[in-house]
C-alpha atoms as a PDB file:
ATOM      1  CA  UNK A   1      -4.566  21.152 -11.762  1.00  0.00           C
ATOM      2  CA  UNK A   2      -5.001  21.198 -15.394  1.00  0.00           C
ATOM      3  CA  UNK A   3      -2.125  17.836 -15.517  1.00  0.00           C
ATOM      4  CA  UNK A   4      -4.412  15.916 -13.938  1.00  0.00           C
ATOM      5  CA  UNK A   5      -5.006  12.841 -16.094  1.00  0.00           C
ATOM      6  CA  UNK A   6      -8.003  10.770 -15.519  1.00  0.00           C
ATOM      7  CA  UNK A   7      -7.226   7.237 -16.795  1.00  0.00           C
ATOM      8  CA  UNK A   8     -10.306   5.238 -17.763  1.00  0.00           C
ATOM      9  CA  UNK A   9      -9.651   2.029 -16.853  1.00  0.00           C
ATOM     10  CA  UNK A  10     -11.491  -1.212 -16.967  1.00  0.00           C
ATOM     11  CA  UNK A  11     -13.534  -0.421 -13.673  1.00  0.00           C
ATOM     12  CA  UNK A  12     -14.918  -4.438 -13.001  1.00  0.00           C
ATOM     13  CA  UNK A  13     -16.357  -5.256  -9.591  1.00  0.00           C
ATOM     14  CA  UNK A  14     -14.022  -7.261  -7.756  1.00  0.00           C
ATOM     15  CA  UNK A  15     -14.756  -8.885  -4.690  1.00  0.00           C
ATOM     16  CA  UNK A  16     -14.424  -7.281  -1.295  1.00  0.00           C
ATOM     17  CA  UNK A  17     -10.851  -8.317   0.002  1.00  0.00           C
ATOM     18  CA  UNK A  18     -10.820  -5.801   3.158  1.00  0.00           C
ATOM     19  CA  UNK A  19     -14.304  -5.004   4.864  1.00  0.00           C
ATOM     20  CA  UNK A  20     -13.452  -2.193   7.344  1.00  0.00           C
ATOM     21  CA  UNK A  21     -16.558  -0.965   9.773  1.00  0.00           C
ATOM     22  CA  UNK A  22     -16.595   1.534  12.053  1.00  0.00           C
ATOM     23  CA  UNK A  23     -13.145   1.748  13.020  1.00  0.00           C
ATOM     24  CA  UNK A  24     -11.771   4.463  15.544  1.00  0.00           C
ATOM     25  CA  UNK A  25      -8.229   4.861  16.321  1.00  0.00           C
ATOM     26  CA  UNK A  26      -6.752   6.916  19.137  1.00  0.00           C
ATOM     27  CA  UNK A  27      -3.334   8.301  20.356  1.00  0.00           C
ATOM     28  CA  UNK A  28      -4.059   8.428  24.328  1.00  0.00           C
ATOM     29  CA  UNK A  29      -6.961  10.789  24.144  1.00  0.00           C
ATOM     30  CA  UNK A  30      -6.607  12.418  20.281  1.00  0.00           C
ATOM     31  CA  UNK A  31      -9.536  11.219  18.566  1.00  0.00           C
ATOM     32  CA  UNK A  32      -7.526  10.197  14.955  1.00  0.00           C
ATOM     33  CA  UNK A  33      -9.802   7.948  13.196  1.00  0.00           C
ATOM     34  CA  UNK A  34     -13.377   8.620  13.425  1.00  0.00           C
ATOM     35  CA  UNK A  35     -16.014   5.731  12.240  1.00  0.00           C
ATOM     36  CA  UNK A  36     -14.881   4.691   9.051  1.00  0.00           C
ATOM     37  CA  UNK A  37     -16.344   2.075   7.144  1.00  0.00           C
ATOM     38  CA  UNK A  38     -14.900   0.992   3.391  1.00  0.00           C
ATOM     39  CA  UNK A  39     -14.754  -2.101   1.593  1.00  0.00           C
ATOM     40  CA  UNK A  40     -11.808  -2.628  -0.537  1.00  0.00           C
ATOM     41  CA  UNK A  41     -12.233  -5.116  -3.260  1.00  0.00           C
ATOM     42  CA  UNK A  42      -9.551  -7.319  -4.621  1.00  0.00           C
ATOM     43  CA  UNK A  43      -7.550  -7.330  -7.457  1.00  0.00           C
ATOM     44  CA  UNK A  44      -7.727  -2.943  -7.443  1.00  0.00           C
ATOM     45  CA  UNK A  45      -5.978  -0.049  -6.584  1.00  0.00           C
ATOM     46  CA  UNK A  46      -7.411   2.171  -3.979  1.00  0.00           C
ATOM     47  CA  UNK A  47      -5.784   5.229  -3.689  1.00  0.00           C
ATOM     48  CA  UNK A  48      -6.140   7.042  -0.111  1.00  0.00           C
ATOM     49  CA  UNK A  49      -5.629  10.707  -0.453  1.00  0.00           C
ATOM     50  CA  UNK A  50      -6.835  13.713   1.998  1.00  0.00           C
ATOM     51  CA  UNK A  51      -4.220  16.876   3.320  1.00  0.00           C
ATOM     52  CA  UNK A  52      -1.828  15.973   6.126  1.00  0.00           C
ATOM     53  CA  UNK A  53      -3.022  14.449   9.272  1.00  0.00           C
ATOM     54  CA  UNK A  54      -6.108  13.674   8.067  1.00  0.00           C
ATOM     55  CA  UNK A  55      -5.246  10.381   9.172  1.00  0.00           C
ATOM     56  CA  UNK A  56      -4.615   8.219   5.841  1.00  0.00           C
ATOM     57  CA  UNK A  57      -1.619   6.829   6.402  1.00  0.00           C
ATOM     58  CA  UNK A  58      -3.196   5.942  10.315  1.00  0.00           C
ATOM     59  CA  UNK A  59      -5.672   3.839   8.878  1.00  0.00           C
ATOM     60  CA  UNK A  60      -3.526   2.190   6.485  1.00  0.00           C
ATOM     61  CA  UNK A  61      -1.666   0.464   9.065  1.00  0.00           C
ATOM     62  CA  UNK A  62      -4.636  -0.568  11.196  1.00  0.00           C
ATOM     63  CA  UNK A  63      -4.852  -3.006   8.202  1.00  0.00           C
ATOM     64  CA  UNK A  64      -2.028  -4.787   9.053  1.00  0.00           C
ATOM     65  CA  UNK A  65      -1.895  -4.057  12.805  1.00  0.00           C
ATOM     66  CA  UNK A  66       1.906  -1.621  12.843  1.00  0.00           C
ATOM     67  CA  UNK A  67      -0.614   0.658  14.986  1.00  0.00           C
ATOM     68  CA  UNK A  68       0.497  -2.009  17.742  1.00  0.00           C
ATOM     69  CA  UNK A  69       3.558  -0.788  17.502  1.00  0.00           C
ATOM     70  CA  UNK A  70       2.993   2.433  19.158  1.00  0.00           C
ATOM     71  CA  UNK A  71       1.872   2.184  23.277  1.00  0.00           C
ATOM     72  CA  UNK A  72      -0.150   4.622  23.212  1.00  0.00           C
ATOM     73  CA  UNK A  73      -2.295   3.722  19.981  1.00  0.00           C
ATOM     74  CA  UNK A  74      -5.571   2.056  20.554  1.00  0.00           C
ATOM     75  CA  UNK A  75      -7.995   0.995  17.246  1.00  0.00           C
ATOM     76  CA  UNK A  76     -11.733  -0.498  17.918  1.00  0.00           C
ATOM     77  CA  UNK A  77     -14.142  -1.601  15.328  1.00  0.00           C
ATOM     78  CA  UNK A  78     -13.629  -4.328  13.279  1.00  0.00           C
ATOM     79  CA  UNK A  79     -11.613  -4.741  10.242  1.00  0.00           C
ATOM     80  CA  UNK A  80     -11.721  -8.365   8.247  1.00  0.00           C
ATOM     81  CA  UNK A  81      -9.650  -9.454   5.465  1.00  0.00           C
ATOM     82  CA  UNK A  82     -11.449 -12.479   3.796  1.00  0.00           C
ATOM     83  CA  UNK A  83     -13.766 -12.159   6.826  1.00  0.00           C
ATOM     84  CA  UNK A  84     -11.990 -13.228   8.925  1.00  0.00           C
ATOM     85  CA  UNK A  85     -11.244 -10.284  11.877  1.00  0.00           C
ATOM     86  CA  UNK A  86      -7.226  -9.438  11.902  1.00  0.00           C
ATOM     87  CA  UNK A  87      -7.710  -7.826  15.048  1.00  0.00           C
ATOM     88  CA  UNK A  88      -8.543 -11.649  16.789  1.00  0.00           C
ATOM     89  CA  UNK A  89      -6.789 -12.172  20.526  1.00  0.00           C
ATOM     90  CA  UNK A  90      -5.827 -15.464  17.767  1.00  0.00           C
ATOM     91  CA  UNK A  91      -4.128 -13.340  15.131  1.00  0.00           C
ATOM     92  CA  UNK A  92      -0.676 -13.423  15.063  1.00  0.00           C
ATOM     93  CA  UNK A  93       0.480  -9.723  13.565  1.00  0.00           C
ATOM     94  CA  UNK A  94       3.914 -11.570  12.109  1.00  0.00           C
ATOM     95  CA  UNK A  95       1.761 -14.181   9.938  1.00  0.00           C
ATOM     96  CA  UNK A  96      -0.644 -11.332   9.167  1.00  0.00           C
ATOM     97  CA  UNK A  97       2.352  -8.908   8.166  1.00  0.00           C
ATOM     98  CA  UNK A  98       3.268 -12.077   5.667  1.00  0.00           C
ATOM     99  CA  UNK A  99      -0.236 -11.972   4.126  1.00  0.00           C
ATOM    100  CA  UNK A 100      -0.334  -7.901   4.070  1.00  0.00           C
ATOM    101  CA  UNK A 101       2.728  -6.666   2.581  1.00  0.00           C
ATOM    102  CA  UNK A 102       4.478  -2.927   3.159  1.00  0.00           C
ATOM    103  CA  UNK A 103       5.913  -0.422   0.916  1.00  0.00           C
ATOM    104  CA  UNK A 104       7.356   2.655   3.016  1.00  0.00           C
ATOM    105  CA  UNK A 105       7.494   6.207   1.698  1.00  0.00           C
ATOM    106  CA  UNK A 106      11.517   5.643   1.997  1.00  0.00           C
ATOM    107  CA  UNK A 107      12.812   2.834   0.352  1.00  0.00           C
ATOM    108  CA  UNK A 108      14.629   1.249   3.662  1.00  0.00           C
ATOM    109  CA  UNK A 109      16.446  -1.859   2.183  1.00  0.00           C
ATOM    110  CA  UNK A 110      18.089  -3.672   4.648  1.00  0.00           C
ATOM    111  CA  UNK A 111      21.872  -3.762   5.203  1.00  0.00           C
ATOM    112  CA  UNK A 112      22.010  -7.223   3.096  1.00  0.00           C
ATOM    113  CA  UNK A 113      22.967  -7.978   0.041  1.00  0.00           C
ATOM    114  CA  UNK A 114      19.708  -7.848  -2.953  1.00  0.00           C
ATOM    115  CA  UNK A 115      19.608 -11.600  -2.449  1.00  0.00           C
ATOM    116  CA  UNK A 116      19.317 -11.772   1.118  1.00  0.00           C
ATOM    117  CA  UNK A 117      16.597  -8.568   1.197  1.00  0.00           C
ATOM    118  CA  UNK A 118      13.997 -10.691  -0.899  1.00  0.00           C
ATOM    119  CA  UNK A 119      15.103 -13.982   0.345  1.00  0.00           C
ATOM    120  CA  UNK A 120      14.453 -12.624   4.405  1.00  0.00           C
ATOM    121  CA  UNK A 121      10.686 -13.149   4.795  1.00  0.00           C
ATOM    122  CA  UNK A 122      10.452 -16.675   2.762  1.00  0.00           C
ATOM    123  CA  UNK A 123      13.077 -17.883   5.165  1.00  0.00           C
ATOM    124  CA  UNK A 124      11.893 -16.800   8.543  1.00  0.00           C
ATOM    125  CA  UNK A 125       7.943 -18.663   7.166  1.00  0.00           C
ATOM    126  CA  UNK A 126       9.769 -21.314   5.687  1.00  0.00           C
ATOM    127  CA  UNK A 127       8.304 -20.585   2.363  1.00  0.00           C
ATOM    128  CA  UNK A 128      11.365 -22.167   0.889  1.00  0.00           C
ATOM    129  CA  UNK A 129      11.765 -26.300   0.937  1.00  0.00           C
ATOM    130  CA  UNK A 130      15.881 -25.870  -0.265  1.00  0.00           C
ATOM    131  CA  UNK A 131      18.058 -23.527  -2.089  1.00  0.00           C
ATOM    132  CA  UNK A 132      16.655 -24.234  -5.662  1.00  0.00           C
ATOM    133  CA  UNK A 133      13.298 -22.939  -4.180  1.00  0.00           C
ATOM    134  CA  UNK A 134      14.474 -19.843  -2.697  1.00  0.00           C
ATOM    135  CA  UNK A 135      16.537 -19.075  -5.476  1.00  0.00           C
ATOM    136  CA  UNK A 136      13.571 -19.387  -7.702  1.00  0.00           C
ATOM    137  CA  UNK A 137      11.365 -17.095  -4.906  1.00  0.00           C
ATOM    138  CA  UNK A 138      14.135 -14.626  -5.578  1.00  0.00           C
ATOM    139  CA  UNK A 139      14.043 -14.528  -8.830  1.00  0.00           C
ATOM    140  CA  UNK A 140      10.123 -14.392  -9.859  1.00  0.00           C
ATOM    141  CA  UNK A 141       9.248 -11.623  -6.580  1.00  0.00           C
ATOM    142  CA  UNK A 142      12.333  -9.358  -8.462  1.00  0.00           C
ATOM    143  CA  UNK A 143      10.144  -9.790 -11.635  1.00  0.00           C
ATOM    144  CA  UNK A 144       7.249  -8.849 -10.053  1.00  0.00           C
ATOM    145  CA  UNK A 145       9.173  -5.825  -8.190  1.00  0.00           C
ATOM    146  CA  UNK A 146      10.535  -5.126 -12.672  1.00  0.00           C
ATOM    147  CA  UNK A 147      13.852  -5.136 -11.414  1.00  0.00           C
ATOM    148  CA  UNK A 148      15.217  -8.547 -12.222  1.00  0.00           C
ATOM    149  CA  UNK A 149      17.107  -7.560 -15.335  1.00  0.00           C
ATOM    150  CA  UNK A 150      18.836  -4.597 -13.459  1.00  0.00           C
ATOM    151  CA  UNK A 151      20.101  -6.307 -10.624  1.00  0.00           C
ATOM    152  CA  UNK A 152      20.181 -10.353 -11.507  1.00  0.00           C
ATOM    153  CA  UNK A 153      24.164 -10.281 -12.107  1.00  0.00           C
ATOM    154  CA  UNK A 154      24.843  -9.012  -9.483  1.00  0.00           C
ATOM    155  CA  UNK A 155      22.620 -10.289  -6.675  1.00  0.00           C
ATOM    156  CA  UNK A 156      25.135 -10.562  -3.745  1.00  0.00           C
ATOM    157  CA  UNK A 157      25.931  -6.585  -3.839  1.00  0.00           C
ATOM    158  CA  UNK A 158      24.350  -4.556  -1.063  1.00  0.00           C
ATOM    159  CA  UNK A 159      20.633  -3.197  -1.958  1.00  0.00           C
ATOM    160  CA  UNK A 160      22.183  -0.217   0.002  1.00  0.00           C
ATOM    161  CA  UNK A 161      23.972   0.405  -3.040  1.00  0.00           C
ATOM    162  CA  UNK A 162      21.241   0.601  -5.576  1.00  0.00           C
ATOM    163  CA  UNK A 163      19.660   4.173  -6.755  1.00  0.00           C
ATOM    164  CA  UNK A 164      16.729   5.270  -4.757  1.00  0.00           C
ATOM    165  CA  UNK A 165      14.009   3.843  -7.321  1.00  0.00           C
ATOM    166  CA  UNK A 166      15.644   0.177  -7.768  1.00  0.00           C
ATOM    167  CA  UNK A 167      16.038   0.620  -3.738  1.00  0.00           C
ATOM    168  CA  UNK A 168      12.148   1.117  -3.606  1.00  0.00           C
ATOM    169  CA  UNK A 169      11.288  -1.783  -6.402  1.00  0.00           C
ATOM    170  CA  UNK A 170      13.676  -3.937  -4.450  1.00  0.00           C
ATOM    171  CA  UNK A 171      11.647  -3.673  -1.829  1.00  0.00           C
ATOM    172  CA  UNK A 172       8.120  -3.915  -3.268  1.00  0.00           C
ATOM    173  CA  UNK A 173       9.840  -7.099  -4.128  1.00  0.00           C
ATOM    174  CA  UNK A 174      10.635  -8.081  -0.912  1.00  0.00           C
ATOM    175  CA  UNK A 175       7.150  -6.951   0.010  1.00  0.00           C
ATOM    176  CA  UNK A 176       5.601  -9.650  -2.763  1.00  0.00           C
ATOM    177  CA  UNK A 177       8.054 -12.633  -1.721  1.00  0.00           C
ATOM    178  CA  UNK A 178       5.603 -13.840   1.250  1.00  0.00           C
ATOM    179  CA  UNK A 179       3.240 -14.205  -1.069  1.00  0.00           C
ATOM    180  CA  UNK A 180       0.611 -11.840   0.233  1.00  0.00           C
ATOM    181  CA  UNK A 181      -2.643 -10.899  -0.466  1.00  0.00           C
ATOM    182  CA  UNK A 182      -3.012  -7.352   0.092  1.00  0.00           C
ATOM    183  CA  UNK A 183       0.043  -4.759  -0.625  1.00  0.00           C
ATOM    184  CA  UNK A 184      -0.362  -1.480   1.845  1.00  0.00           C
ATOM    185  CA  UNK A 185       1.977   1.276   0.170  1.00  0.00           C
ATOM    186  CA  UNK A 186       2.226   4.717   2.486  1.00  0.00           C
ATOM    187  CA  UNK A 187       3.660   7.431  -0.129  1.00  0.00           C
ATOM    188  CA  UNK A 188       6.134   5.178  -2.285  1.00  0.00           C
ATOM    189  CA  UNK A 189       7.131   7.664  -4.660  1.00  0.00           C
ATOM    190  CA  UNK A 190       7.501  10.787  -2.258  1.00  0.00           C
ATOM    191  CA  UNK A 191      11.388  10.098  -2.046  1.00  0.00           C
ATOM    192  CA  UNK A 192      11.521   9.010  -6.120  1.00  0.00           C
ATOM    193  CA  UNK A 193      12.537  11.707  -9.075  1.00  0.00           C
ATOM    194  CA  UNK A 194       9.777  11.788 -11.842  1.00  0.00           C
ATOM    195  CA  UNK A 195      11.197   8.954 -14.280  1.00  0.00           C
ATOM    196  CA  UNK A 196      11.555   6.559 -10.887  1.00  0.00           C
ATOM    197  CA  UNK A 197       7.850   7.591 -10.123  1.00  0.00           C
ATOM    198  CA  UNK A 198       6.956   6.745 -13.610  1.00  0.00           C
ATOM    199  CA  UNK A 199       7.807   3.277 -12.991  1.00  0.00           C
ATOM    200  CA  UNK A 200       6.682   2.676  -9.836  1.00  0.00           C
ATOM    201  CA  UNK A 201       3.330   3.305 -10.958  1.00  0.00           C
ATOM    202  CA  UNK A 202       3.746   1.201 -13.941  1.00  0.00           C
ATOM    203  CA  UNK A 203       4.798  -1.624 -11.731  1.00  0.00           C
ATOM    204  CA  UNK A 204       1.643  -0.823  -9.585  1.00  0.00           C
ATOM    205  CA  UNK A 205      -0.854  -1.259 -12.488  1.00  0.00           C
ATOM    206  CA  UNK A 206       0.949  -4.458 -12.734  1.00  0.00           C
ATOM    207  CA  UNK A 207       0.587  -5.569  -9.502  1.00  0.00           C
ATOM    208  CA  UNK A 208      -2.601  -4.917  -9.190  1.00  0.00           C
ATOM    209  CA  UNK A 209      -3.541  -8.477 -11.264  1.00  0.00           C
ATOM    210  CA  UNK A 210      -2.479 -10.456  -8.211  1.00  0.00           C
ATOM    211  CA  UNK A 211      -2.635  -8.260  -5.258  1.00  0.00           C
ATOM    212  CA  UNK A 212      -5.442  -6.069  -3.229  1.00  0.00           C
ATOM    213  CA  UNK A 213      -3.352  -2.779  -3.691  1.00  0.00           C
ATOM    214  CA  UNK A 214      -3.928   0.222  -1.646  1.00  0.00           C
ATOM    215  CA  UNK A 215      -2.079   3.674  -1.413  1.00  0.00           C
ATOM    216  CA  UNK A 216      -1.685   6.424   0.275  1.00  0.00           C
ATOM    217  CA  UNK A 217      -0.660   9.415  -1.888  1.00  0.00           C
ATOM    218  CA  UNK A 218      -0.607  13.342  -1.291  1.00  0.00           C
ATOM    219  CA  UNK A 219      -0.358  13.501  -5.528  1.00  0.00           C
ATOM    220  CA  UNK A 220      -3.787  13.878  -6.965  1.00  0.00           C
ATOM    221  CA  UNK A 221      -2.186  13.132 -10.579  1.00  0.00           C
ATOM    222  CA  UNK A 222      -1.013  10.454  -8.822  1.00  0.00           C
ATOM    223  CA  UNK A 223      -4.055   8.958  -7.190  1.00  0.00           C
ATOM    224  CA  UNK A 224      -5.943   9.808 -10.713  1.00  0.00           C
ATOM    225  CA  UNK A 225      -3.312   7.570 -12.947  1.00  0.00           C
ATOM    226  CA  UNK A 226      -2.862   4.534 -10.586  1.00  0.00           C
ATOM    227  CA  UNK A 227      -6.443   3.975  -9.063  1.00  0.00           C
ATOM    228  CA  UNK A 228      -9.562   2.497 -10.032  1.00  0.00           C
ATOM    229  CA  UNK A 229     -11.427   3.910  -6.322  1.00  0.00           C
ATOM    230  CA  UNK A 230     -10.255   6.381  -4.101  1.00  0.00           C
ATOM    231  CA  UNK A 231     -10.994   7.276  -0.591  1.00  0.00           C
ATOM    232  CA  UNK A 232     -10.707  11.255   0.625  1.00  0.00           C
ATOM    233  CA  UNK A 233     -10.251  11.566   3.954  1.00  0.00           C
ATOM    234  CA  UNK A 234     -10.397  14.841   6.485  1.00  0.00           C
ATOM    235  CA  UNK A 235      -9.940  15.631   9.686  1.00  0.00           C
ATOM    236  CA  UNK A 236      -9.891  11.645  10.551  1.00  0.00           C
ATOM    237  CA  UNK A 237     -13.371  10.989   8.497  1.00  0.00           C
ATOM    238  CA  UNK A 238     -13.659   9.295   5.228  1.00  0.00           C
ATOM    239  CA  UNK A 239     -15.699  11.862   3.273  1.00  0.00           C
ATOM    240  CA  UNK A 240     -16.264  10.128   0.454  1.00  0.00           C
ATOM    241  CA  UNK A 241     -15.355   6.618  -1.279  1.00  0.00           C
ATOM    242  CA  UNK A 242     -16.205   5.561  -5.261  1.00  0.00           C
ATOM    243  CA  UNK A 243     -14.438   5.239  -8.422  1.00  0.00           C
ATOM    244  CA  UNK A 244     -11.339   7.975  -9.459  1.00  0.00           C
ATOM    245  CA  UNK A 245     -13.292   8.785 -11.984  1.00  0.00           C
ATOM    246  CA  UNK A 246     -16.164  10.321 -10.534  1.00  0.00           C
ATOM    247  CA  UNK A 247     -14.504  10.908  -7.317  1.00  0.00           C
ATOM    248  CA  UNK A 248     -12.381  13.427  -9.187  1.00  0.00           C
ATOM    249  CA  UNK A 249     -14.542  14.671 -11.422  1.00  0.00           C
ATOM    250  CA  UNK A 250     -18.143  14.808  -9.826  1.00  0.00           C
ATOM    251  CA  UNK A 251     -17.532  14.463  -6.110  1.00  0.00           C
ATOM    252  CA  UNK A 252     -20.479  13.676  -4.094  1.00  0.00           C
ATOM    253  CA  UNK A 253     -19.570  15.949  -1.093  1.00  0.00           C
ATOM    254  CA  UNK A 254     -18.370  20.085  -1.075  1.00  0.00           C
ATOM    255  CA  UNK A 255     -15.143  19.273   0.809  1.00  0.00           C
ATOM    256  CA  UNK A 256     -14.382  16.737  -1.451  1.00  0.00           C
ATOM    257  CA  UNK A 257     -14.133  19.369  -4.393  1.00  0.00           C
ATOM    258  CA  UNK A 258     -12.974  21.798  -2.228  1.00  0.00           C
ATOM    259  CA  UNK A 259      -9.549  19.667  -1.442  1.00  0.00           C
ATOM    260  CA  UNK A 260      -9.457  18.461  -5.255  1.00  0.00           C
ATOM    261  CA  UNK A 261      -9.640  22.480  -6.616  1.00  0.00           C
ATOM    262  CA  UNK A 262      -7.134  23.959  -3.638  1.00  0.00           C
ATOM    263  CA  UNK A 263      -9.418  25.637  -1.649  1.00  0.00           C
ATOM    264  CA  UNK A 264      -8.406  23.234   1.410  1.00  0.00           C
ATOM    265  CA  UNK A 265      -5.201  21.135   2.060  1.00  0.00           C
END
């Protein structure tokens, strides 16, 4: 443990962007998500972290709804973003998956060329009046995914064909082209070598100025140099929720420090 950086970062309060309250989440009859209740401000990383299962990465996508995805998923409590409740009989989860952008932990570009991977999602919401405008959609979300300069001459090859860290920036900047709010990433570095990881997580502290970020991660270091609050879960509960800083170094709660030494995970 002794790489574990603790970056001391300008810690404002934002407002709350995602107001989650008591939310359970089952698979048939597994219990998987037991009351949880965060608020998740804007304009900030929160990292989620806890061992495997613990049920992270299941409450992630309650935020934008994949959960429905899966027949034999239920979630009850209420989750807002903005106030307003996602999970509305009114809500449609397509225009909600526009405002609430996804990073997987595989980069999965689709079989199109760079272009067409970033220009997908502002065509099917008609984000785009003409070609000038998508063309200029293109251009700023691969700035914002830092991976304009690699790829710009040569925008009609496959994003198939790009290395596995320009595969997942490509797609943090198709993530970015609806113009969402909130950015969900579930382990984006787990597939990356170190230098690929390094700037992912630069990118992150970048994105972080526009977007409501939030992250699952099974790296500690990780969690410690990207976030400004983390969440441990276990066993489906959130244990404990504050800033990295104290989180990692003067948890509140004994399983807390017992994950964050070794002694569980």
């Amino acid at each position: 443990m002794n790489d574990m950086r603790i970056v001391e970062r300008d810690v404002k309060t934002n407002e709350v962007k995602i107001a989650a309250k008591d939310v359970q989440v089952y698979y048939g009859t597994n219990h998987a998500i037991k009351d949880v209740s965060v608020d998740i401000e804007d304009k900030t990383v929160t990292a989620f972290i806890g061992p495997s299962g613990c049920g992270k990465s299941t409450f992630l996508r309650c935020i934008n709804r994949m959960n429905d995805t899966i027949d034999v998923c239920r979630v009850e409590g209420d989750i807002r973003i903005d106030g307003d409740d996602i999970y509305d009989a009114k809500v449609d989860p397509v225009q909600l998956r526009a405002k609430v952008g996804m990073v997987f932990q595989k980069p999965n570009p689709f079989p199109k060329s760079i272009y067409d991977n970033v220009a997908y999602g502002p065509r099917i919401h008609g984000l785009a009046k003409n070609k000038a405008d998508l063309d200029d959609i293109v251009e700023q979300s691969l700035r914002r995914g830092a991976i304009w300069n690699e790829v710009k001459d040569r925008l009609h090859a496959p994003g198939t064909g790009l290395s596995g860290g320009q595969q997942q920036r490509l797609c943090i900047a198709r993530a970015v082209a609806t113009e969402p709010e909130v950015l969900l990433m579930d382990e984006p570095c787990s597939a990356l070598d170190p230098i690929a990881t390094a700037q992912v997580e630069e990118l992150i502290d970048e994105l972080r100025k526009n977007y409501s970020v939030v992250i699952v991660t099974h790296s500690m270091q990780q969690a410690a140099r990207v976030s400004q609050k983390t969440a441990f879960f276990h066993l489906g509960n959130l244990v404990e929720f504050g800033e990295t800083g104290q989180i990692f170094t003067n948890p509140v709660d004994p399983r807390t420090e017992s994950y964050i030494t070794g002694r569980i995970g």
